[in-house]
PDB file of N, CA and C in Angstrom:
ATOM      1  N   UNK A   1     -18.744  25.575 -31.741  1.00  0.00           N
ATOM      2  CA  UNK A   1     -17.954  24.542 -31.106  1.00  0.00           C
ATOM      3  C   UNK A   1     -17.346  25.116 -29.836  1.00  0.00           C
ATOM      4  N   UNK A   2     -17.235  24.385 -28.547  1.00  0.00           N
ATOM      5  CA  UNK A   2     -17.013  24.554 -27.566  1.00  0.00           C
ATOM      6  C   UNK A   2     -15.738  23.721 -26.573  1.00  0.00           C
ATOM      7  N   UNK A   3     -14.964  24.477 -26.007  1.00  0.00           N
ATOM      8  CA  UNK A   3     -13.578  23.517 -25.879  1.00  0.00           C
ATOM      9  C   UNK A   3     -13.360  23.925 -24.251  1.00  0.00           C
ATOM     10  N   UNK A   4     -13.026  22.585 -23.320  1.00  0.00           N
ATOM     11  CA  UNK A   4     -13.326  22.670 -22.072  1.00  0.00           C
ATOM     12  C   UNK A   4     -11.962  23.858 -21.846  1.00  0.00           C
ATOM     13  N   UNK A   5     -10.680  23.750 -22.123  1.00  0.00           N
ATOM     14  CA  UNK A   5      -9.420  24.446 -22.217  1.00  0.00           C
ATOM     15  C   UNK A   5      -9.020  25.571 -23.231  1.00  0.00           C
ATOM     16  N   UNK A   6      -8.329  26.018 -23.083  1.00  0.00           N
ATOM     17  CA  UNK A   6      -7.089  26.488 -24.181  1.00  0.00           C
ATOM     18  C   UNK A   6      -6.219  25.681 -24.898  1.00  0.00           C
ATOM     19  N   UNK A   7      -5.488  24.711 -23.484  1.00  0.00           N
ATOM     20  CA  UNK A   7      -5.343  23.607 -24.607  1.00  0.00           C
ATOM     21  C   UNK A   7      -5.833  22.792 -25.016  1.00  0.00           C
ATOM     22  N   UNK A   8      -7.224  22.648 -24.871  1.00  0.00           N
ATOM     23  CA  UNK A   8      -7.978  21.629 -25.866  1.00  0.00           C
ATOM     24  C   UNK A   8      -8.077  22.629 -27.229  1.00  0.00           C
ATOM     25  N   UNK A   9      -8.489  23.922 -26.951  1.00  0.00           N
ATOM     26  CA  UNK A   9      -8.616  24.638 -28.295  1.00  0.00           C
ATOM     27  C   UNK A   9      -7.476  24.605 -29.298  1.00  0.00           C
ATOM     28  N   UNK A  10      -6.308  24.424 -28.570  1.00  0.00           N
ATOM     29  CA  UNK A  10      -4.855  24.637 -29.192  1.00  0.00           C
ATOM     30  C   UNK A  10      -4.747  23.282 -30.039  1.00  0.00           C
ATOM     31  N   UNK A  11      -4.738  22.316 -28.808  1.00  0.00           N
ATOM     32  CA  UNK A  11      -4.824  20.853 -29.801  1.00  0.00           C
ATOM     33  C   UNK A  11      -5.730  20.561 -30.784  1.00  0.00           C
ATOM     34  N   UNK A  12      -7.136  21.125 -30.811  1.00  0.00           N
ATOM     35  CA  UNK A  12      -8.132  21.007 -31.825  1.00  0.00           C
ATOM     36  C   UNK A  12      -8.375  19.414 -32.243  1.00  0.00           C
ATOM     37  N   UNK A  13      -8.472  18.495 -31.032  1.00  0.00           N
ATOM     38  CA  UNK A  13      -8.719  17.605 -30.898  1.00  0.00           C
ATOM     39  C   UNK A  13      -7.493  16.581 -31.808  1.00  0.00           C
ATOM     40  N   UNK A  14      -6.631  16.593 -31.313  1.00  0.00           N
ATOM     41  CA  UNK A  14      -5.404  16.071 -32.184  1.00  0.00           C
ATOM     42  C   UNK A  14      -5.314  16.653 -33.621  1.00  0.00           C
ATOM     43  N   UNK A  15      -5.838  17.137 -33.599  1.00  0.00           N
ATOM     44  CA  UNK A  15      -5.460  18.043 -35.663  1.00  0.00           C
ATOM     45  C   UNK A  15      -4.552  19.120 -35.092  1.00  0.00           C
ATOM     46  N   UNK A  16      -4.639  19.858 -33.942  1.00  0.00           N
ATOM     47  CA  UNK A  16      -4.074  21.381 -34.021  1.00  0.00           C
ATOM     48  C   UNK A  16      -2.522  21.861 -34.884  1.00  0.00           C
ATOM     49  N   UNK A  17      -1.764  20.781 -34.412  1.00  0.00           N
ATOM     50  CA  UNK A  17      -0.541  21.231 -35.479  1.00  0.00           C
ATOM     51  C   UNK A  17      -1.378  21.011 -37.226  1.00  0.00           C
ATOM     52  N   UNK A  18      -1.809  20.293 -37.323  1.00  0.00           N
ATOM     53  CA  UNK A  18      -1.810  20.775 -38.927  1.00  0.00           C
ATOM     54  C   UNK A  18      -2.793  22.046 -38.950  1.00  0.00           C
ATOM     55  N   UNK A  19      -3.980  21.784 -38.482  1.00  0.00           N
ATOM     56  CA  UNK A  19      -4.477  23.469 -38.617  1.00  0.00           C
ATOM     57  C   UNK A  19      -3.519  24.551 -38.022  1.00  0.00           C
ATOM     58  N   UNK A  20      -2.489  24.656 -37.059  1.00  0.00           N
ATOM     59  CA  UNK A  20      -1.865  26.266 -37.118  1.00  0.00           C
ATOM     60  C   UNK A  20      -0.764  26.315 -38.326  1.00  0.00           C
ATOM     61  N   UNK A  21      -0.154  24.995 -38.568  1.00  0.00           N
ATOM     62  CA  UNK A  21       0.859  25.299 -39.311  1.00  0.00           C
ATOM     63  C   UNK A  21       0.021  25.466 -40.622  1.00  0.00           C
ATOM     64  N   UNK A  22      -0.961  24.971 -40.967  1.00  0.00           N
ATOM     65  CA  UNK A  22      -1.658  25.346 -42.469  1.00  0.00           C
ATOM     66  C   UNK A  22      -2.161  27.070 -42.008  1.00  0.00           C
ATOM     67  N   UNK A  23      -2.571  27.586 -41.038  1.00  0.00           N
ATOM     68  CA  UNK A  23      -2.607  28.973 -40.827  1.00  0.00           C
ATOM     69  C   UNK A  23      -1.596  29.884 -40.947  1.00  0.00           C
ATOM     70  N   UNK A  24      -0.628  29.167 -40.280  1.00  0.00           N
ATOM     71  CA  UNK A  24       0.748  29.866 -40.266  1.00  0.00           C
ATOM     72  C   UNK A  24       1.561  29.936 -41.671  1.00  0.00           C
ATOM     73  N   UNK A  25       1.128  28.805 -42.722  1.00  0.00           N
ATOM     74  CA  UNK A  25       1.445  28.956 -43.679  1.00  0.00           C
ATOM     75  C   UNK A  25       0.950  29.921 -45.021  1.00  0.00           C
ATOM     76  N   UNK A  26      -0.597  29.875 -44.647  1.00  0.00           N
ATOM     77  CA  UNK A  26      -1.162  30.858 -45.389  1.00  0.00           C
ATOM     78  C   UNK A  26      -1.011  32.247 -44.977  1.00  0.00           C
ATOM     79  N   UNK A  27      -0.687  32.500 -44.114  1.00  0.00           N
ATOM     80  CA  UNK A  27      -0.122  34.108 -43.483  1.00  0.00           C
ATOM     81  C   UNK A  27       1.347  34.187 -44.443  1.00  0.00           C
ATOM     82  N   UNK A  28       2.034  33.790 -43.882  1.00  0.00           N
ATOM     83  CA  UNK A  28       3.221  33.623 -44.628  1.00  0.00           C
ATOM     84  C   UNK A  28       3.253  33.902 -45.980  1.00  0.00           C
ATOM     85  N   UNK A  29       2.721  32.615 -46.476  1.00  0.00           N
ATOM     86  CA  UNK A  29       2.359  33.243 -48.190  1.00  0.00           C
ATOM     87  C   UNK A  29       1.535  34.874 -48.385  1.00  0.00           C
ATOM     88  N   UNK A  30       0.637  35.065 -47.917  1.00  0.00           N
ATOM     89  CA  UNK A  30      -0.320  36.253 -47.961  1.00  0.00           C
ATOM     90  C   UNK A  30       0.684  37.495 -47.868  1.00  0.00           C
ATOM     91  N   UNK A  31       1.784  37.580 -46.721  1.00  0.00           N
ATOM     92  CA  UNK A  31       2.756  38.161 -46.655  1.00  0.00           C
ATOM     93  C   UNK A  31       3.945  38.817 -47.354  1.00  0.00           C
ATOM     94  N   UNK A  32       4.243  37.451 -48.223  1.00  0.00           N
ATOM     95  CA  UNK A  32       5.070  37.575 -49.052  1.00  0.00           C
ATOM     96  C   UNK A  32       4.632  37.821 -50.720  1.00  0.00           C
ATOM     97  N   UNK A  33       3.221  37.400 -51.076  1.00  0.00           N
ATOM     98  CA  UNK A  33       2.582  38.238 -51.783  1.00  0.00           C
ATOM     99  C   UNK A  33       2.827  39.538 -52.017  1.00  0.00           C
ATOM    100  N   UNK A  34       2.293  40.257 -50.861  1.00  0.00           N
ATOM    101  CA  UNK A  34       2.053  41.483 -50.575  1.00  0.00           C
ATOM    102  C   UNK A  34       3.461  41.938 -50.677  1.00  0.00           C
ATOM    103  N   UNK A  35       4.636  42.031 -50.126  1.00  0.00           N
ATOM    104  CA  UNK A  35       5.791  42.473 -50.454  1.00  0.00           C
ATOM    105  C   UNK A  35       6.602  42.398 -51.562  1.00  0.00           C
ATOM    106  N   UNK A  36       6.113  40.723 -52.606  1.00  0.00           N
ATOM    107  CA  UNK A  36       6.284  41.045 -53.958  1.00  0.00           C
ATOM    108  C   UNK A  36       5.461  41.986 -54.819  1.00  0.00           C
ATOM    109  N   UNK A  37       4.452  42.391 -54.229  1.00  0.00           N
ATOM    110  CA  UNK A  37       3.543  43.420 -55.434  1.00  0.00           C
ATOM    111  C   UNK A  37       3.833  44.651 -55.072  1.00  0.00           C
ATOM    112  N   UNK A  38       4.724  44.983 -53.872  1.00  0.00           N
ATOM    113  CA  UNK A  38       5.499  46.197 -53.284  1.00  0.00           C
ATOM    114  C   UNK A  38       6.252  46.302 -54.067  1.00  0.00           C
ATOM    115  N   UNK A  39       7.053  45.521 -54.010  1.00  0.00           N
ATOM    116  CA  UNK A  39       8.684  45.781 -54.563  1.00  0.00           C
ATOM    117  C   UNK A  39       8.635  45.764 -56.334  1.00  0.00           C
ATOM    118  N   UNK A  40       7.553  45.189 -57.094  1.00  0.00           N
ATOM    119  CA  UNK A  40       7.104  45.310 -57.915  1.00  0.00           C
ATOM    120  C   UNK A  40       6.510  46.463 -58.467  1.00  0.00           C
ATOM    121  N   UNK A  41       5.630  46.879 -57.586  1.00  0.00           N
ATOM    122  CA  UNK A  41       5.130  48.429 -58.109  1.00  0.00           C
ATOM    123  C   UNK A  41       6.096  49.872 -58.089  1.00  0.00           C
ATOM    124  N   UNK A  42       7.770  49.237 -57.130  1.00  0.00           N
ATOM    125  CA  UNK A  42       7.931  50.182 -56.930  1.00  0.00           C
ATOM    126  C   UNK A  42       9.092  50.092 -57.849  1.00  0.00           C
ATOM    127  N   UNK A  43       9.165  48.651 -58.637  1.00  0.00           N
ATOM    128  CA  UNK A  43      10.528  48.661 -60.066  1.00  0.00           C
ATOM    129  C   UNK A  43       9.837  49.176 -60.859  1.00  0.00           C
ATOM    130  N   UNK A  44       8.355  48.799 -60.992  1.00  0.00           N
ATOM    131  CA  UNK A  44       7.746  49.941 -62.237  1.00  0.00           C
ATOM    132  C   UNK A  44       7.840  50.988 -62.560  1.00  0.00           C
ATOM    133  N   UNK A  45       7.289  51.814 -61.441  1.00  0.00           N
ATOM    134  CA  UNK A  45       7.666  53.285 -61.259  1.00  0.00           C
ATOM    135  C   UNK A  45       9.291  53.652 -61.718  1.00  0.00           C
ATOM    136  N   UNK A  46       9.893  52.825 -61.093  1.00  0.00           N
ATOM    137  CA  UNK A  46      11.405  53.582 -61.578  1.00  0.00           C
ATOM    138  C   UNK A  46      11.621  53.358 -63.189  1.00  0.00           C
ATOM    139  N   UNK A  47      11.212  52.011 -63.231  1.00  0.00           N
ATOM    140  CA  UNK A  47      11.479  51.834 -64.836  1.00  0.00           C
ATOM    141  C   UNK A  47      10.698  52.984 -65.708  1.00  0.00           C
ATOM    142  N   UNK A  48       9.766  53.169 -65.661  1.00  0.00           N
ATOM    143  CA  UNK A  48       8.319  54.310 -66.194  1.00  0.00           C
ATOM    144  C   UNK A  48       9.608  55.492 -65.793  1.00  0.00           C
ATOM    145  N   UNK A  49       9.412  56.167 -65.099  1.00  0.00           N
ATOM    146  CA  UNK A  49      10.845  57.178 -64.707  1.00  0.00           C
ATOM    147  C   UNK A  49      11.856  57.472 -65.311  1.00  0.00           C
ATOM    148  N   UNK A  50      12.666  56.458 -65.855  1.00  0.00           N
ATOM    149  CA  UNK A  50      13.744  56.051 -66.564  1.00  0.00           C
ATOM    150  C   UNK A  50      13.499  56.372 -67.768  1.00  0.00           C
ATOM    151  N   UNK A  51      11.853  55.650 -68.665  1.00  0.00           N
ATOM    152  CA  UNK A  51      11.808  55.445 -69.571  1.00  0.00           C
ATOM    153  C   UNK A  51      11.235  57.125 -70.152  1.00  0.00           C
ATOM    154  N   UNK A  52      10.765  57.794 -69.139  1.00  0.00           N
ATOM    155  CA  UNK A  52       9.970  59.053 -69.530  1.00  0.00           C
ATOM    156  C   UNK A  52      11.055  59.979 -69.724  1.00  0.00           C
ATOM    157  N   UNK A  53      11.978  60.024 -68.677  1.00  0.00           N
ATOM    158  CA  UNK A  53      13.629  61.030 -69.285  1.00  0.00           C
ATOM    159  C   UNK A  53      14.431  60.346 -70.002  1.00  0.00           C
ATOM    160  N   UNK A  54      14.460  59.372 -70.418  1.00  0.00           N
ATOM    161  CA  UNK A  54      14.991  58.764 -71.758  1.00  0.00           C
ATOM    162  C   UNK A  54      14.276  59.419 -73.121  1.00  0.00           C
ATOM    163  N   UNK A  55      12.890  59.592 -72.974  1.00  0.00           N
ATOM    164  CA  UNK A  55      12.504  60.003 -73.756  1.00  0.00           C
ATOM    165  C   UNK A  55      12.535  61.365 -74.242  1.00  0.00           C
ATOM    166  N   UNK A  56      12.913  62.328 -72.717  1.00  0.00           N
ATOM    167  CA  UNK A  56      12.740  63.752 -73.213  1.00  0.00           C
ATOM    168  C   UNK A  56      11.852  64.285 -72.585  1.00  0.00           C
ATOM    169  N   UNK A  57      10.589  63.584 -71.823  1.00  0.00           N
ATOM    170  CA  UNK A  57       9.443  64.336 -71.465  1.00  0.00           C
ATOM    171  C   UNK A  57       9.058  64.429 -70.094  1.00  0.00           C
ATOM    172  N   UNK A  58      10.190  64.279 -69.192  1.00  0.00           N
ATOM    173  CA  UNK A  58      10.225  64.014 -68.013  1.00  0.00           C
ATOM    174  C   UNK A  58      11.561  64.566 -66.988  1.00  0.00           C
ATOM    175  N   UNK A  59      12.274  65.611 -67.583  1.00  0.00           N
ATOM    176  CA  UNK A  59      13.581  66.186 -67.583  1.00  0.00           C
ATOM    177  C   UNK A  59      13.527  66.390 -65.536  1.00  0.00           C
ATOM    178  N   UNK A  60      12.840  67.020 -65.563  1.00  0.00           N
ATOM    179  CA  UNK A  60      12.869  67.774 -64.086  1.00  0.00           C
ATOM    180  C   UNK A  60      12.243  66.532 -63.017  1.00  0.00           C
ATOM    181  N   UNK A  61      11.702  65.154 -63.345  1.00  0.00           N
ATOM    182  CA  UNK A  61      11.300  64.067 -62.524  1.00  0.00           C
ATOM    183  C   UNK A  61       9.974  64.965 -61.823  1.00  0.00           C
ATOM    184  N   UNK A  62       9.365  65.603 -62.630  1.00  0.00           N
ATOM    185  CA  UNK A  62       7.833  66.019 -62.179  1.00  0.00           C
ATOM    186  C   UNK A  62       6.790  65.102 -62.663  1.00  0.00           C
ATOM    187  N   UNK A  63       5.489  65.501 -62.670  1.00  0.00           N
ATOM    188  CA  UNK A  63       4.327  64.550 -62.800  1.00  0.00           C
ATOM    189  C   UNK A  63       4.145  63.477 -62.360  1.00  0.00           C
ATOM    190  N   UNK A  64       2.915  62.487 -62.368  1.00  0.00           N
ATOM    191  CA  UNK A  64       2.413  62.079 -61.432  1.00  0.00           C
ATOM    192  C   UNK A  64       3.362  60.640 -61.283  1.00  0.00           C
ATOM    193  N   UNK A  65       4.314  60.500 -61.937  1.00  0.00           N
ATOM    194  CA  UNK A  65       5.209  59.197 -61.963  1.00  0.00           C
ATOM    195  C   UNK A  65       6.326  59.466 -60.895  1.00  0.00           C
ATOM    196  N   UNK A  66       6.641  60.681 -61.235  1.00  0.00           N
ATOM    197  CA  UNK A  66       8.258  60.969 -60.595  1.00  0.00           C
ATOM    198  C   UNK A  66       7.822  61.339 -59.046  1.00  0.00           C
ATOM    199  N   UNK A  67       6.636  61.693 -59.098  1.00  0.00           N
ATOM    200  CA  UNK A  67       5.870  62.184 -57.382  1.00  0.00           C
ATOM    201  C   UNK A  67       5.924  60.716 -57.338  1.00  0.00           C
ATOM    202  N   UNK A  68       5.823  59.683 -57.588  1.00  0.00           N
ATOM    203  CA  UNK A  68       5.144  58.754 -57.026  1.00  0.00           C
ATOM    204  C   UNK A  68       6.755  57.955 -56.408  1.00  0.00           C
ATOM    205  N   UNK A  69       7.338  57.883 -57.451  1.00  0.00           N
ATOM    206  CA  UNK A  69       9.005  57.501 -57.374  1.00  0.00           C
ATOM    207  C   UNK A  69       9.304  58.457 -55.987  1.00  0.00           C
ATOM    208  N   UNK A  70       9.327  59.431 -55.907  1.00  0.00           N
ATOM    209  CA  UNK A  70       9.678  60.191 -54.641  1.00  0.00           C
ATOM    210  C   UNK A  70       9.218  59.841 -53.649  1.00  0.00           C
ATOM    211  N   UNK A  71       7.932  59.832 -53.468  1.00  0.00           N
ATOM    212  CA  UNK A  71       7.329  59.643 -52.263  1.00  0.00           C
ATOM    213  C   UNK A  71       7.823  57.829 -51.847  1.00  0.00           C
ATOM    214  N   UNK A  72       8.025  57.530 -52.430  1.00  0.00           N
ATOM    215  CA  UNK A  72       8.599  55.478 -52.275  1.00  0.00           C
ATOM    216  C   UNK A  72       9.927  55.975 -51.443  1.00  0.00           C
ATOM    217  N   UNK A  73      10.833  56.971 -52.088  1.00  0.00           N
ATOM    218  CA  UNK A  73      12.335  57.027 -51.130  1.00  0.00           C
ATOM    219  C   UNK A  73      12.180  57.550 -50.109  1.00  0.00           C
TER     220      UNK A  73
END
């Protein structure tokens, strides 16, 4: 498809606001995805952390949990 302008491309033949804002919306979401499975992976780790020197087997915050907890701060 071929568009004499920029703003013909922009307008997208009278649709353009709903196609950027449906773009702009799926970024958005995609975004905020991604920063809930952040902030998620990184309550795990602490909880796992918590739960391993609660237990006794994790005193000094070594192995591959407590590296991982570290490297996040």
């Amino acid at each position: 498809m071929q568009w004499e302008s920029w703003a013909a491309f922009w307008a997208m033949g009278g649709k353009g606001p709903f196609v950027w804002w449906s773009y702009a919306v799926s970024f958005a979401l995609m975004a905020l995805e991604l920063g809930l499975l952040v902030q998620r992976r990184r309550d795990t780790l602490k909880r796992l952390l918590r739960w391993r020197r609660a237990v006794g087997k994790d005193k000094q915050g070594g192995g591959p949990i407590g590296a991982a907890v570290e490297m996040e701060r």
